[in-house]
N, C-alpha and C. Protein backbone atom coordinates (compact mmCIF):
# COMPACT_ATOMS: atom_id res chain seq x y z
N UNK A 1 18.00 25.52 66.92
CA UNK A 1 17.43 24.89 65.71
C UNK A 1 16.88 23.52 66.04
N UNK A 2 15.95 23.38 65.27
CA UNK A 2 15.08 21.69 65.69
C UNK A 2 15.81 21.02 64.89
N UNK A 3 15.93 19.53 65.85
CA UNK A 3 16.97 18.63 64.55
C UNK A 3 17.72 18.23 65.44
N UNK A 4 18.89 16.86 64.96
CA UNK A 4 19.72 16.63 65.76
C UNK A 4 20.94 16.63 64.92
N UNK A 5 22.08 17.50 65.46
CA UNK A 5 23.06 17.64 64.01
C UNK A 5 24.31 17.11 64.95
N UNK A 6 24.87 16.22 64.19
CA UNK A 6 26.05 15.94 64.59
C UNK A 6 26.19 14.66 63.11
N UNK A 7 27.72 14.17 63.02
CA UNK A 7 28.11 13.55 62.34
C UNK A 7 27.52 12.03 61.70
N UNK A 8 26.33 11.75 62.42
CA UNK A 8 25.82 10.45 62.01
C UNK A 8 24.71 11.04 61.18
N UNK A 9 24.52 11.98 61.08
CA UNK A 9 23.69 12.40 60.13
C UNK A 9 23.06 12.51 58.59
N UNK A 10 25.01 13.07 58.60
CA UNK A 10 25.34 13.82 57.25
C UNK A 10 25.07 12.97 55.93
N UNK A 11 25.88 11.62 56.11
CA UNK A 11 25.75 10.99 54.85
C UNK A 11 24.13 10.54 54.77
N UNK A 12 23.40 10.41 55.47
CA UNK A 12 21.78 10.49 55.39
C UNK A 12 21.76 11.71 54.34
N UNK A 13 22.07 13.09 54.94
CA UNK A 13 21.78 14.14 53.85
C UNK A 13 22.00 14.18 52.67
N UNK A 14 23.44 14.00 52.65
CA UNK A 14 24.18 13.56 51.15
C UNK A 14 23.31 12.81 50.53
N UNK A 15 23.13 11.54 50.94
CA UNK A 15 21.96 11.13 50.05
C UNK A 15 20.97 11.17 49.52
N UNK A 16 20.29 11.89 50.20
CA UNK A 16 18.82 12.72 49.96
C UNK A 16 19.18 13.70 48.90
N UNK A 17 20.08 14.98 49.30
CA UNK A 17 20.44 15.96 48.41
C UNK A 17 21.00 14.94 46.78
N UNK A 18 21.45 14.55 46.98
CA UNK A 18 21.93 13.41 45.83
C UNK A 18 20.81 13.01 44.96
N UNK A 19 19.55 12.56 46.03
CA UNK A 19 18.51 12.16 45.06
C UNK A 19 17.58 13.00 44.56
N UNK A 20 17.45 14.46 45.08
CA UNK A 20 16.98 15.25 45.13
C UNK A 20 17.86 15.43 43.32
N UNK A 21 18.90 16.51 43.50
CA UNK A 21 19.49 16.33 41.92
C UNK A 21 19.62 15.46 40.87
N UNK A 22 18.72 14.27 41.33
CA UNK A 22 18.45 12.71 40.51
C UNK A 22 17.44 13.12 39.46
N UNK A 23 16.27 13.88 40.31
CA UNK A 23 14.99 13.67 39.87
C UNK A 23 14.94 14.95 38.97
N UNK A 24 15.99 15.93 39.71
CA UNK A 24 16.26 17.25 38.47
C UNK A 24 16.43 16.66 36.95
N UNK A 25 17.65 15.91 37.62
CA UNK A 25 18.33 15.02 35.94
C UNK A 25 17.35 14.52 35.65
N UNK A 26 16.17 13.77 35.70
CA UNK A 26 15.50 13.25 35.23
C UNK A 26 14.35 13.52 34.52
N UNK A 27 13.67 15.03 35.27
CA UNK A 27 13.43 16.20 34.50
C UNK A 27 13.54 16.96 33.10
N UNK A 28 14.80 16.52 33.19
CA UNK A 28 16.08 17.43 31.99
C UNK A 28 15.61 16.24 31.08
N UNK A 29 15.56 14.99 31.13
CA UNK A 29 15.76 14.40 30.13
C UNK A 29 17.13 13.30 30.34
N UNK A 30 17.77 13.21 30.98
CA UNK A 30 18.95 12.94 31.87
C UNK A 30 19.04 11.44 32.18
N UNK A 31 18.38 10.52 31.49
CA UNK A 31 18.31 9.25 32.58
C UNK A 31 19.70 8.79 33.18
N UNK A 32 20.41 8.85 32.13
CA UNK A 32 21.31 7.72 33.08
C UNK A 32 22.23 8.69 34.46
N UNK A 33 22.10 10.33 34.15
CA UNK A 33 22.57 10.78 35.00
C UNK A 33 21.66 10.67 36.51
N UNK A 34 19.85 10.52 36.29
CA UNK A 34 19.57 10.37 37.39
C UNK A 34 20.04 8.69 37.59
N UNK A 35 20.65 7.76 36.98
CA UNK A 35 20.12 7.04 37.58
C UNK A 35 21.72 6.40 38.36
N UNK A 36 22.46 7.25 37.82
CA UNK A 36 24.03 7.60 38.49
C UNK A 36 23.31 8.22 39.62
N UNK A 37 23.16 9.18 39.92
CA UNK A 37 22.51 9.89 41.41
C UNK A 37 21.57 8.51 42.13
N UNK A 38 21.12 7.83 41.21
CA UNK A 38 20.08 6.90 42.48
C UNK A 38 21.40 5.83 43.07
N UNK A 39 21.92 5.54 42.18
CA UNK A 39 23.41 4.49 42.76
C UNK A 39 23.77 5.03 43.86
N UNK A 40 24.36 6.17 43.59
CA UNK A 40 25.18 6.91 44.22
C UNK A 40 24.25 7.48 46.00
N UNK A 41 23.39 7.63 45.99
CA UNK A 41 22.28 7.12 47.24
C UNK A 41 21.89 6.04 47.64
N UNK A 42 22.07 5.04 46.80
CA UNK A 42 22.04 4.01 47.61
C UNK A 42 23.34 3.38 48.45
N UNK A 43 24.60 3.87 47.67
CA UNK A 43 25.87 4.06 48.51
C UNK A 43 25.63 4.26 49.91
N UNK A 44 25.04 5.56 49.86
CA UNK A 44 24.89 7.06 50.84
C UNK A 44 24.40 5.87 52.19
N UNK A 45 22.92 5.40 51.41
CA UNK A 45 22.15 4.61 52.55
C UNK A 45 23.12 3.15 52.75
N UNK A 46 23.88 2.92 52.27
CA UNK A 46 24.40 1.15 52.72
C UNK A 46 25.47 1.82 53.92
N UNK A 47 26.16 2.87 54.17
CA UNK A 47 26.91 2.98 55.16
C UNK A 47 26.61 3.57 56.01
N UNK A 48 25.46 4.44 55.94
CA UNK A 48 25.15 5.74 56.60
C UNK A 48 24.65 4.83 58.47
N UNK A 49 24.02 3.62 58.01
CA UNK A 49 23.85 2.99 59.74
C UNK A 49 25.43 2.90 60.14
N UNK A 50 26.22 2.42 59.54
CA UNK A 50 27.17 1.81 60.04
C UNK A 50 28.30 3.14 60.33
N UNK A 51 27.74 4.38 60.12
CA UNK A 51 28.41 5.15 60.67
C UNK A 51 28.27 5.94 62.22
N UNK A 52 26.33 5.61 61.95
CA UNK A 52 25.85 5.69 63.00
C UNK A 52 26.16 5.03 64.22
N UNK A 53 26.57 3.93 64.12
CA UNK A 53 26.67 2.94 64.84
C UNK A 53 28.16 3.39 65.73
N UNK A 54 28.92 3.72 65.07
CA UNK A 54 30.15 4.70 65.95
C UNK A 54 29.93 5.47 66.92
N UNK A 55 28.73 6.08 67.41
CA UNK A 55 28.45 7.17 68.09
C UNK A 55 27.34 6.51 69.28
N UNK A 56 27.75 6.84 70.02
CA UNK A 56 27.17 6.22 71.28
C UNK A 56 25.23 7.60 71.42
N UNK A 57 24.34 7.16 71.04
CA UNK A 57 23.25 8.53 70.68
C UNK A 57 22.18 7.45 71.47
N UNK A 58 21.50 8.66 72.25
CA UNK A 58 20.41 8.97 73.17
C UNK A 58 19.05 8.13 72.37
N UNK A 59 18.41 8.07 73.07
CA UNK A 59 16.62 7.36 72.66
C UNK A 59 16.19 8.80 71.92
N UNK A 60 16.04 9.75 72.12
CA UNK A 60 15.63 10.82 71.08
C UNK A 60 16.56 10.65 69.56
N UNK A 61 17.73 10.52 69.56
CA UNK A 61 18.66 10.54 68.82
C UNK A 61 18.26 9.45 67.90
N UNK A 62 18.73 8.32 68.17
CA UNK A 62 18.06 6.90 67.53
C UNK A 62 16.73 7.04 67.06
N UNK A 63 15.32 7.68 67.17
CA UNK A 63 14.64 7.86 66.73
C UNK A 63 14.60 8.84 65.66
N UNK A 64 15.79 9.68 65.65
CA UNK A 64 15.00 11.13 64.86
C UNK A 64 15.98 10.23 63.48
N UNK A 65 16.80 9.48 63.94
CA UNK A 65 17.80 8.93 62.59
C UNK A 65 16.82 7.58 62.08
N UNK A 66 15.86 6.96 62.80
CA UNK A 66 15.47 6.20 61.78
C UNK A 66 14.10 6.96 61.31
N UNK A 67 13.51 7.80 61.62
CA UNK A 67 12.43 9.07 60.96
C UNK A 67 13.27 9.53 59.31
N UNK A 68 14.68 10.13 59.84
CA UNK A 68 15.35 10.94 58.99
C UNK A 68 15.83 10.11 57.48
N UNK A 69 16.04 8.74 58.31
CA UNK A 69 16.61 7.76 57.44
C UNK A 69 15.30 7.62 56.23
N UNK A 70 13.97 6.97 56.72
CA UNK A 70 13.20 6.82 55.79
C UNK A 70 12.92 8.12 55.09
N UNK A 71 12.47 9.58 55.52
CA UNK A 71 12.57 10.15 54.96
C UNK A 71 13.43 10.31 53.54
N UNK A 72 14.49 10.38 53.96
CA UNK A 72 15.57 10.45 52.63
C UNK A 72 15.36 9.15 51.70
N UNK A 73 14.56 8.31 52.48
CA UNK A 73 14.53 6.71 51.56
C UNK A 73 13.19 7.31 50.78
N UNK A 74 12.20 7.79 51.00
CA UNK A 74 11.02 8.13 50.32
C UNK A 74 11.48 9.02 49.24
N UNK A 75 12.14 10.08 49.53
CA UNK A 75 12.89 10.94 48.03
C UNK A 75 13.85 10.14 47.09
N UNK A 76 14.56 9.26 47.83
CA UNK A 76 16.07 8.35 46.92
C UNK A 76 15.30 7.70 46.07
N UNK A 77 14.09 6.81 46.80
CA UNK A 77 14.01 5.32 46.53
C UNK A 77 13.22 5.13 46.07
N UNK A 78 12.17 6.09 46.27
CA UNK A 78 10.82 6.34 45.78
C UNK A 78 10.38 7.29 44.76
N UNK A 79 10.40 8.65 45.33
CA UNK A 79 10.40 9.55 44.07
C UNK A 79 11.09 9.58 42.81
N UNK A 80 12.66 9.58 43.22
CA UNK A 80 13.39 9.50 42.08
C UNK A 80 13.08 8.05 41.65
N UNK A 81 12.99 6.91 41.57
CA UNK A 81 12.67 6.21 40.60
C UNK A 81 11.33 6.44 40.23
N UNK A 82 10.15 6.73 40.53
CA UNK A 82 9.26 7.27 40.10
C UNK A 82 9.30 7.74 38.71
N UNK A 83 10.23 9.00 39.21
CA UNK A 83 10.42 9.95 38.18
C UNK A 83 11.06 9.40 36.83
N UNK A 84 12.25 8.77 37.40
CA UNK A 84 13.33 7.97 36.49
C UNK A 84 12.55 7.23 35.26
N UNK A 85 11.08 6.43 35.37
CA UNK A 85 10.26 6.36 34.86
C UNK A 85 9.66 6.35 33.88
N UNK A 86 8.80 7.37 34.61
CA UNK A 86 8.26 8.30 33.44
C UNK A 86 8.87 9.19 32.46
N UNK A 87 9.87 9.87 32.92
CA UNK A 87 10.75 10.41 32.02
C UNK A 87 10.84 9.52 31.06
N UNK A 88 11.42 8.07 31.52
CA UNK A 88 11.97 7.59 30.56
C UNK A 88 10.89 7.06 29.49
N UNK A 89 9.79 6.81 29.88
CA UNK A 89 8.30 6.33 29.35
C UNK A 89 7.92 7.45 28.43
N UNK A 90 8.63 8.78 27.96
CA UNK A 90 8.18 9.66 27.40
C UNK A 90 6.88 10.17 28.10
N UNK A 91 6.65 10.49 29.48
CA UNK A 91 5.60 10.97 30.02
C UNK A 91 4.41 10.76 29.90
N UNK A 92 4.06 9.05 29.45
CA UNK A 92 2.97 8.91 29.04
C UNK A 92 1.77 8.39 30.51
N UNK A 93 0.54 8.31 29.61
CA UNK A 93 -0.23 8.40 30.54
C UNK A 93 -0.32 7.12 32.14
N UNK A 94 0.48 6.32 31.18
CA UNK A 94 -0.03 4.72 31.73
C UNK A 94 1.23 4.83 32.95
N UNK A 95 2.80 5.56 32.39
CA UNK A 95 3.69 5.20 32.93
C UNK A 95 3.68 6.73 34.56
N UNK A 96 3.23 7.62 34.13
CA UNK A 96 2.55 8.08 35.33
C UNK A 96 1.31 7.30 36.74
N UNK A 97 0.69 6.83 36.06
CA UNK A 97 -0.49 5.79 36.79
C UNK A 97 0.59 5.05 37.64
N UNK A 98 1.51 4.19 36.66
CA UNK A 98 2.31 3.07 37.22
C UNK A 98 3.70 3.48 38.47
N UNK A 99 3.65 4.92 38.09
CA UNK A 99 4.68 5.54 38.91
C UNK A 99 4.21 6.43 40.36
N UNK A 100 3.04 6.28 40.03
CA UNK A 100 2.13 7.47 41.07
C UNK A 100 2.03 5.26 41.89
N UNK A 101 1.62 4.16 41.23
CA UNK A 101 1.22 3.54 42.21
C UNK A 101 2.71 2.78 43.15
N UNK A 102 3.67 3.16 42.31
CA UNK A 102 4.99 2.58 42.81
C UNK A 102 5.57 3.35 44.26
N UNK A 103 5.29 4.68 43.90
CA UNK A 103 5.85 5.60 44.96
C UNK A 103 4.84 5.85 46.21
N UNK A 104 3.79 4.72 46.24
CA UNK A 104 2.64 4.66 47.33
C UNK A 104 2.84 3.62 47.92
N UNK A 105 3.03 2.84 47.09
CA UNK A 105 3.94 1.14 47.87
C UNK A 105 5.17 1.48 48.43
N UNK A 106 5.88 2.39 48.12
CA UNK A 106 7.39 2.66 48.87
C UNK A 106 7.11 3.52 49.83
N UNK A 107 6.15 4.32 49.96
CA UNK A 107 5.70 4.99 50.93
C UNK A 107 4.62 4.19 52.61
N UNK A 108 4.10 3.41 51.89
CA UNK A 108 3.73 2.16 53.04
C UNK A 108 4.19 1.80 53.51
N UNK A 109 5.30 0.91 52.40
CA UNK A 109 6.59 0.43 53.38
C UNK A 109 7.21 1.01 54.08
N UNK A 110 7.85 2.20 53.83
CA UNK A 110 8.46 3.10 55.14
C UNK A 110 7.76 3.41 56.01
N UNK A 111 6.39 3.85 55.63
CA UNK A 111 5.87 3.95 57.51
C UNK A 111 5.92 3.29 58.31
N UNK A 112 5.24 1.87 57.35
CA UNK A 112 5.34 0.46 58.22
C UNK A 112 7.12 0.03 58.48
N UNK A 113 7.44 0.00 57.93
CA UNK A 113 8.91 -0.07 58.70
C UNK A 113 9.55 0.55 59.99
N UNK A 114 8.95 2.32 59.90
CA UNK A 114 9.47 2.65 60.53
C UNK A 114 8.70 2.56 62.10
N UNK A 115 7.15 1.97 62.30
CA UNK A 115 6.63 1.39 63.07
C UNK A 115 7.08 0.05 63.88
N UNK A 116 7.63 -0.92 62.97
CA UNK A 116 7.94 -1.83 63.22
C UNK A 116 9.35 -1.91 63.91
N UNK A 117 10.17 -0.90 62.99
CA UNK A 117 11.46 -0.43 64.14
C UNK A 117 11.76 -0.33 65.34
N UNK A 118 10.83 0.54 65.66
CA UNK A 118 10.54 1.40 66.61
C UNK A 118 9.83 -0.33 67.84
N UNK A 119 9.00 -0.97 67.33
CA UNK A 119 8.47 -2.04 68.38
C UNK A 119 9.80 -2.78 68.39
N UNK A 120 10.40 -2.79 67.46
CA UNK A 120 11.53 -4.09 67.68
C UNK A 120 12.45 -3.90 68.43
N UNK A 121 12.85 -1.93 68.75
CA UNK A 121 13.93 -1.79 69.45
C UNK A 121 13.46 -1.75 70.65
N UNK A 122 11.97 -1.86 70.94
CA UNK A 122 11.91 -1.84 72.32
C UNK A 122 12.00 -3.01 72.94
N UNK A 123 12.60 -4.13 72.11
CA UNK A 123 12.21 -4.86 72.50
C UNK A 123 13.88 -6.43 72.48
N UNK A 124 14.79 -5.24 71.69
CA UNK A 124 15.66 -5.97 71.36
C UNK A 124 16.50 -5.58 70.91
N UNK A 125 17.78 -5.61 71.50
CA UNK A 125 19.04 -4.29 70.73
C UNK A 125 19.83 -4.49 69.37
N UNK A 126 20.59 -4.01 69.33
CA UNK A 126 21.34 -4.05 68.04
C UNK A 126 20.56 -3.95 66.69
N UNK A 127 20.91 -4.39 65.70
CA UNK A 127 20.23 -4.57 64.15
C UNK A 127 19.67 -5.39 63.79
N UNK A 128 18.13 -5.18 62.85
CA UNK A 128 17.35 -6.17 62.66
C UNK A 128 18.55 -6.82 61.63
N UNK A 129 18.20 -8.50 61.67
CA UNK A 129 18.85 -9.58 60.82
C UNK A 129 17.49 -10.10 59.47
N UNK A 130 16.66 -9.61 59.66
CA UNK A 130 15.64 -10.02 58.82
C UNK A 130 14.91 -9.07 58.47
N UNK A 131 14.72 -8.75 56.80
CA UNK A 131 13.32 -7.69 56.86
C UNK A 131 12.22 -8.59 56.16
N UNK A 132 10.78 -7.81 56.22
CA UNK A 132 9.84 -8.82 55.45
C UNK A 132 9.40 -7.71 54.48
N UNK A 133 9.57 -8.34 53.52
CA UNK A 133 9.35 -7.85 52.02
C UNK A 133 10.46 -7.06 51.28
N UNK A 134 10.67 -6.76 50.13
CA UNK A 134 11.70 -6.36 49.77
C UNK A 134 11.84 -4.37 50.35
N UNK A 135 13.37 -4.06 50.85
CA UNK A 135 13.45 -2.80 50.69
C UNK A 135 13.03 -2.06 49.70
N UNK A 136 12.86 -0.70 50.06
CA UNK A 136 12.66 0.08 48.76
C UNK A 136 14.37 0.49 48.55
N UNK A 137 15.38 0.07 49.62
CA UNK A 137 16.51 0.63 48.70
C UNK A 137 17.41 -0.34 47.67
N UNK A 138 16.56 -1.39 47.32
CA UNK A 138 16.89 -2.73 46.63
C UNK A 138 16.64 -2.02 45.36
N UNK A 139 16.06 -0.94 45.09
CA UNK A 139 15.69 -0.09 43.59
C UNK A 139 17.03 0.70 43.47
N UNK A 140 17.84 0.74 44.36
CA UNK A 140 19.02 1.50 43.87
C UNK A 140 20.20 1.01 42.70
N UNK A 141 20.01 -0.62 43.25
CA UNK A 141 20.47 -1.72 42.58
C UNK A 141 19.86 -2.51 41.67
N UNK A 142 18.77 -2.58 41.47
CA UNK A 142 17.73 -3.24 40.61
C UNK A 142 17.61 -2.49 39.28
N UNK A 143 16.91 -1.23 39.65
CA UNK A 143 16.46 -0.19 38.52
C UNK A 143 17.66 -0.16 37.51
N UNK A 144 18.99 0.31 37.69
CA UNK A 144 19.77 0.70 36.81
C UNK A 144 20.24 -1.56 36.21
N UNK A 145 20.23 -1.86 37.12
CA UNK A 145 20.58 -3.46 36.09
C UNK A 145 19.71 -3.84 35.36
N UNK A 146 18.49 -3.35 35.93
CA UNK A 146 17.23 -3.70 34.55
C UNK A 146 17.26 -2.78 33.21
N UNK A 147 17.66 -2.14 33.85
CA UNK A 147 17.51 -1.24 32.49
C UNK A 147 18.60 -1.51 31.24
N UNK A 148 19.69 -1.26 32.27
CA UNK A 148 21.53 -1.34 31.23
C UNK A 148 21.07 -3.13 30.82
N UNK A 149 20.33 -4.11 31.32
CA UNK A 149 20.47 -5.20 30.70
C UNK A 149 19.50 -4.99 29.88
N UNK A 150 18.27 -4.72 30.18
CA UNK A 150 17.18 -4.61 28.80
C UNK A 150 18.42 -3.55 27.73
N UNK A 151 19.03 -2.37 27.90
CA UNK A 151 19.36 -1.84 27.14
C UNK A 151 20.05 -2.78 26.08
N UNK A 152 20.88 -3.60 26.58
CA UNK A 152 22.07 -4.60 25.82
C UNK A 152 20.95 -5.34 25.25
N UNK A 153 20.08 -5.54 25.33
CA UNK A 153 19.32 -6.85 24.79
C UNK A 153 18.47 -6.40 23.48
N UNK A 154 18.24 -4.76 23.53
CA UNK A 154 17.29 -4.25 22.47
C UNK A 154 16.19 -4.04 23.23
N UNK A 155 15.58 -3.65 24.37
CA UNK A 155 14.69 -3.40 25.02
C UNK A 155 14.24 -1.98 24.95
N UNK A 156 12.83 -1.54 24.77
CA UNK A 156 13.12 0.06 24.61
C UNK A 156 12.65 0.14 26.58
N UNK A 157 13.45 1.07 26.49
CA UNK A 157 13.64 1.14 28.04
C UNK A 157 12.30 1.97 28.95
N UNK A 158 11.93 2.68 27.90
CA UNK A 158 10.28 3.65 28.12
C UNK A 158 9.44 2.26 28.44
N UNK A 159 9.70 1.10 28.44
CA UNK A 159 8.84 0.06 28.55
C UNK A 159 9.24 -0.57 30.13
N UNK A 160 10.74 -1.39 29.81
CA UNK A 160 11.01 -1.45 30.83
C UNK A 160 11.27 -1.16 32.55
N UNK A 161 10.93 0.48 32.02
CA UNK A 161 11.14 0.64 33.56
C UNK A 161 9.65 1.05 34.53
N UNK A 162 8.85 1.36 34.09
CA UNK A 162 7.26 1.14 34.33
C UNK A 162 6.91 -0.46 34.97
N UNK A 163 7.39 -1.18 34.24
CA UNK A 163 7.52 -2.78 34.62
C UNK A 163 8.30 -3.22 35.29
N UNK A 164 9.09 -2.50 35.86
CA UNK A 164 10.29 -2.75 36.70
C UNK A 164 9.96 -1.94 38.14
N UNK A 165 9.19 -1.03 38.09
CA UNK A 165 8.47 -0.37 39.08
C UNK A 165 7.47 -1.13 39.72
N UNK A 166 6.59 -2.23 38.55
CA UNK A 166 5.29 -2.44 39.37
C UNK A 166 5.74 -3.98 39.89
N UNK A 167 6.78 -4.56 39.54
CA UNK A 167 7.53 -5.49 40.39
C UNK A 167 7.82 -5.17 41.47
N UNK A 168 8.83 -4.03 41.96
CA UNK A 168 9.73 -3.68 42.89
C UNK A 168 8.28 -2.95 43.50
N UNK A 169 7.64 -2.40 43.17
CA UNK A 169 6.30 -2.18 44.08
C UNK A 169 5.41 -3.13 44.60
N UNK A 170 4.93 -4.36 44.19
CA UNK A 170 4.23 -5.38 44.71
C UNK A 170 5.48 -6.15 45.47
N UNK A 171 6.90 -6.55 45.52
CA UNK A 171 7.70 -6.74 46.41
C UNK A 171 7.52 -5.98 47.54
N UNK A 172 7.59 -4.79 47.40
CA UNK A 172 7.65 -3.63 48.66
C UNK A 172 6.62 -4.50 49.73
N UNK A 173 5.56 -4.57 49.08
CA UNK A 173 4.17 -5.33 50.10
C UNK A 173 3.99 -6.42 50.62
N UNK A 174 4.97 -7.40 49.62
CA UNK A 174 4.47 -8.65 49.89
C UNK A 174 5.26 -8.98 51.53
N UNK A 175 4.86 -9.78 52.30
CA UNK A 175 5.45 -10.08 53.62
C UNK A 175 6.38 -11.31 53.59
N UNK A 176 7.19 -11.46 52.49
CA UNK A 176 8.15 -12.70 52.84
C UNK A 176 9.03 -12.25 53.65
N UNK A 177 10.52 -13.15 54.39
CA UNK A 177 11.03 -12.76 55.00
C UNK A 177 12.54 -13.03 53.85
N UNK A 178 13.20 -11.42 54.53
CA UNK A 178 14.40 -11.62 53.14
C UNK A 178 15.51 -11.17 54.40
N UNK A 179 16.58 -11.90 54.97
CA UNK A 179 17.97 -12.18 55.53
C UNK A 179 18.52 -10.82 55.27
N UNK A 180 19.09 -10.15 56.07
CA UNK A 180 19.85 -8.87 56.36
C UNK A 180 21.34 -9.21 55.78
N UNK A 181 21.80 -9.06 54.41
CA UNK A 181 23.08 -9.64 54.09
C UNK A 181 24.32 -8.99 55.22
N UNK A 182 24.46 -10.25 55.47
CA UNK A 182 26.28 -9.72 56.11
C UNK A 182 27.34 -9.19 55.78
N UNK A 183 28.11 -9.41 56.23
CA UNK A 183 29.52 -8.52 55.37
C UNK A 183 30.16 -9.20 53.89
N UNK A 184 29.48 -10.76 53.92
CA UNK A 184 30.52 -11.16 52.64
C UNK A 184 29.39 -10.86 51.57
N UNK A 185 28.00 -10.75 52.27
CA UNK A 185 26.55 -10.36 50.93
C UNK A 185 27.01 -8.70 50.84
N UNK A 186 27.41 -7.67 51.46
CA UNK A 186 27.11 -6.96 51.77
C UNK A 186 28.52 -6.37 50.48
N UNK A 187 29.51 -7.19 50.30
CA UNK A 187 30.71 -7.15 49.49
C UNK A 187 30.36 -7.41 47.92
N UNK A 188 29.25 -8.46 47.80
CA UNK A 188 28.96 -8.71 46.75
C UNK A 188 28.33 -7.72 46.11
N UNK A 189 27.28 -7.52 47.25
CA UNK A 189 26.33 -6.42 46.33
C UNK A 189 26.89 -4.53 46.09
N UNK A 190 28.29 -4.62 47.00
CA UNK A 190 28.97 -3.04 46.87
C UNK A 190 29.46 -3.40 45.38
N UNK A 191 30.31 -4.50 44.94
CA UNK A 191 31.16 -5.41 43.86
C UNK A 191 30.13 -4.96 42.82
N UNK A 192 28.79 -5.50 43.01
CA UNK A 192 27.89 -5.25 41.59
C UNK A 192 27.53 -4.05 41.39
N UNK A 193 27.38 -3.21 42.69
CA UNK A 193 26.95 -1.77 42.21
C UNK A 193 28.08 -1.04 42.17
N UNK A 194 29.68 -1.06 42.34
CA UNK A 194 30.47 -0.45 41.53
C UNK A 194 30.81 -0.68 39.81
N UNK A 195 30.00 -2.41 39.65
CA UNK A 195 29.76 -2.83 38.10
C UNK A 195 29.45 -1.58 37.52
N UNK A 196 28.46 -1.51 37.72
CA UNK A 196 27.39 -0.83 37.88
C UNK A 196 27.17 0.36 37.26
N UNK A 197 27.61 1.24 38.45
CA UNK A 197 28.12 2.87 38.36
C UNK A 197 28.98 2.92 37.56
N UNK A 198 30.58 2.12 37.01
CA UNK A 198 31.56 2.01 36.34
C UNK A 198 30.47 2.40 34.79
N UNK A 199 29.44 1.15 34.41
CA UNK A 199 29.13 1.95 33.13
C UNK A 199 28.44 2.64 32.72
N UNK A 200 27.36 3.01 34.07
CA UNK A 200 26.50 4.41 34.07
C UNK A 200 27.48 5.75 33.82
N UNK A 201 28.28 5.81 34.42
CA UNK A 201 28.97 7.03 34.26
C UNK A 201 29.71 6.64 33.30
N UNK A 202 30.41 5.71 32.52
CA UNK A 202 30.78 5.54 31.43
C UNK A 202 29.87 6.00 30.44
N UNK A 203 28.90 5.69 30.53
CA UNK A 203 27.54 6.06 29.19
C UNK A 203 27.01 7.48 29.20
N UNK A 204 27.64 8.12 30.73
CA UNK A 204 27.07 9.35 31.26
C UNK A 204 28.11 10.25 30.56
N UNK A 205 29.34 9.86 30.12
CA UNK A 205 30.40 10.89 30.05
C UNK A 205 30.32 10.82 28.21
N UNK A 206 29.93 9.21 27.67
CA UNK A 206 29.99 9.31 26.40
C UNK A 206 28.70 10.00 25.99
């Protein structure tokens, strides 16, 4: 079989398959359940290097995981909020436009990322400490706080999240340089997205 299967893989998959049943829910009518599934992938992606990182893997290996990685980042991070969207926009015309241009900016960025990877490791080991411009998996964490806060505030959310797309899409592009959080950033931001998930799936069950 083509592919490289062994254990640094999996939670890459999990996540993908995760976001994959995001965009179902979102389909259905489902928001907050997709947007429990987009959390819940961005989980997938905050550990999935650091599991990698256990396993001593070949120059073929290391490449097919940061290919595999963006891949699953283009369905998590991209499509499903896309989708998350418009659904929620009542499928209108404008919030399609705005979602077709969001999931083209997250798609740039991953190529170009995964170009830039690829020059940096030839050139320098371990993990980048800096990226330039915002991730697209910063929407795992963003999308659902914009929303649950516009929600608390009286916001109709068919508004908000179209506008919350074409932010987190002109970020995707812009070239600032944004610090690779460490372990005590890296605590904060697990801290806010178990906030987080705690009342998505609270709102998901009521």
């Amino acid at each position: 079989m083509l592919g490289v299967y062994n254990y640094t893989v999996i939670l890459t998959y999990i996540g993908m398959l995760t976001g994959f049943y995001g965009v179902i829910c979102a389909m259905k009518g489902d928001i907050h359940g997709a947007l429990v599934c987009l959390m819940v992938a961005g989980m997938c992606d905050m550990f999935d290097g650091a599991v990698a990182s256990t396993m001593e893997r070949t120059e073929q290996e290391k490449r097919f995981g940061v290919q595999i990685d963006s891949l699953s980042d283009l369905v998590c991070f991209g499509v499903l909020p896309a989708v998350i969207a418009f659904a929620a926009a009542g499928q209108s015309t404008a919030s399609l436009y705005l979602a077709g241009l969001y999931l083209l900016c997250a798609l740039i960025r991953l190529a170009w990322f995964n170009v830039d990877e690829e020059e940096r490791q030839e050139h320098e080991s371990g993990s980048r400490t800096v990226y330039l411009g915002l991730p697209v998996t910063t929407s795992a964490l963003l999308l659902p706080a914009l929303l649950e806060l516009g929600g608390q505030l009286g916001r109709p959310v068919g508004r908000l999240a179209p506008l919350a797309l074409l932010i987190m899409a002109a970020a995707f592009l812009t070239p600032f340089r944004l610090r690779k959080p460490q372990l005590p950033g890296k605590a904060v931001v697990l801290l806010a997205g178990a906030a987080e998930f705690a009342v998505l799936v609270t709102r998901s069950v009521l």
